[in-house]
Protein backbone atom coordinates (compact mmCIF):
# COMPACT_ATOMS: atom_id res chain seq x y z
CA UNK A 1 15.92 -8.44 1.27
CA UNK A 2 16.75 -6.54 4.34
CA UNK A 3 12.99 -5.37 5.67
CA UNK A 4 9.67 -7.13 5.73
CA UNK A 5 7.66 -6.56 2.31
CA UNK A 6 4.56 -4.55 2.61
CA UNK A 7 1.35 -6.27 0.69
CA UNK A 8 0.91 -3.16 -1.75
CA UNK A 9 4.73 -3.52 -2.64
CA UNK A 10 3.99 -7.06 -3.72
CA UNK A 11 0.61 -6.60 -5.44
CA UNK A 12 2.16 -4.38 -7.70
CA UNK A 13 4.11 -7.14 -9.36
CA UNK A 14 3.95 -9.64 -12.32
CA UNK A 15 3.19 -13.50 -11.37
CA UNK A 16 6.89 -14.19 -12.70
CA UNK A 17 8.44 -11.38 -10.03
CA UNK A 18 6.47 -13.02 -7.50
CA UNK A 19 7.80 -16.15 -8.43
CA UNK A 20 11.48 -14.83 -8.49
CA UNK A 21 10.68 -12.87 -5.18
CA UNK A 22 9.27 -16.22 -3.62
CA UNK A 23 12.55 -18.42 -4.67
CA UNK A 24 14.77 -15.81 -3.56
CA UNK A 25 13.00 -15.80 -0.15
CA UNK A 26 12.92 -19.88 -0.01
CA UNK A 27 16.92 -19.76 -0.52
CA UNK A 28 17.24 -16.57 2.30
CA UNK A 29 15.39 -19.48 4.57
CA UNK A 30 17.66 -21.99 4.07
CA UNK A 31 20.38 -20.02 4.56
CA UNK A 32 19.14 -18.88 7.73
CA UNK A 33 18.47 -22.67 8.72
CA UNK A 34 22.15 -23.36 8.29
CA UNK A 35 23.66 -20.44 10.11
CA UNK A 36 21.36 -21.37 13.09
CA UNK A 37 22.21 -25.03 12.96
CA UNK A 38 26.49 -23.96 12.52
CA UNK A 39 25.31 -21.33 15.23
CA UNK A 40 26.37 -18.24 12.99
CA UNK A 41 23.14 -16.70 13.45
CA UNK A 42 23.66 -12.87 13.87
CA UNK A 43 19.48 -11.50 12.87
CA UNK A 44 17.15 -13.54 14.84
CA UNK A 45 14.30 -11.86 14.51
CA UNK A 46 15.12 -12.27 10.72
CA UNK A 47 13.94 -15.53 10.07
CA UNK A 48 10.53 -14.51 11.28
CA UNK A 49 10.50 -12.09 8.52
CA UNK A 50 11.08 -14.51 5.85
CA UNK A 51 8.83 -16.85 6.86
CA UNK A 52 6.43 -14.14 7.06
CA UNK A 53 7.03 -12.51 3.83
CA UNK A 54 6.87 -16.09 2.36
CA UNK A 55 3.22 -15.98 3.45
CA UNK A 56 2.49 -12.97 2.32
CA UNK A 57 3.54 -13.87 -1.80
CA UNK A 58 1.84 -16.95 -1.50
CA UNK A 59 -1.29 -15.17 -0.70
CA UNK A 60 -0.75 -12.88 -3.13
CA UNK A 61 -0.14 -15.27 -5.64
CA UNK A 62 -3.18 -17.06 -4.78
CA UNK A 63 -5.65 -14.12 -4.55
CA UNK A 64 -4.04 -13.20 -8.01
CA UNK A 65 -4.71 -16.79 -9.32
CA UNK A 66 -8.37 -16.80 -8.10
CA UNK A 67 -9.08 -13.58 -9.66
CA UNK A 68 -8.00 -14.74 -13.17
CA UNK A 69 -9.44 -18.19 -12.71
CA UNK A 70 -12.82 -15.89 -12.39
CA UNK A 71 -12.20 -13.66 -15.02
């Protein structure tokens, strides 16, 4: 993923894209974790995004869970 995900881009998806979306963020974190520790770090600012967009699906995922636990 090369830009922060907007909220309506990720409401707009199934509970098992959001869980593909939210693995394929956790392993762009790692990642990022190792370059900085090796110091191969190019995108600072690019962790911030990940951990940010990581925040944003598991919101999503848990207003999405609360609505159907209602329903």
């Amino acid at each position: 993923m090369a830009k922060a995900t907007k909220p309506t881009d990720i409401r707009s998806k199934s509970a098992d894209q959001l869980s593909t979306m939210l693995l394929d963020l956790r392993k762009e974190q790692f990642n990022l974790r190792f370059q900085r520790a090796t110091g191969q770090t190019e995108g600072v600012g690019r962790v911030r995004e990940v951990r940010r967009d990581i925040a944003r699906v598991k919101t999503i995922m848990a207003e999405q869970h609360r609505s159907a636990a209602k329903s």
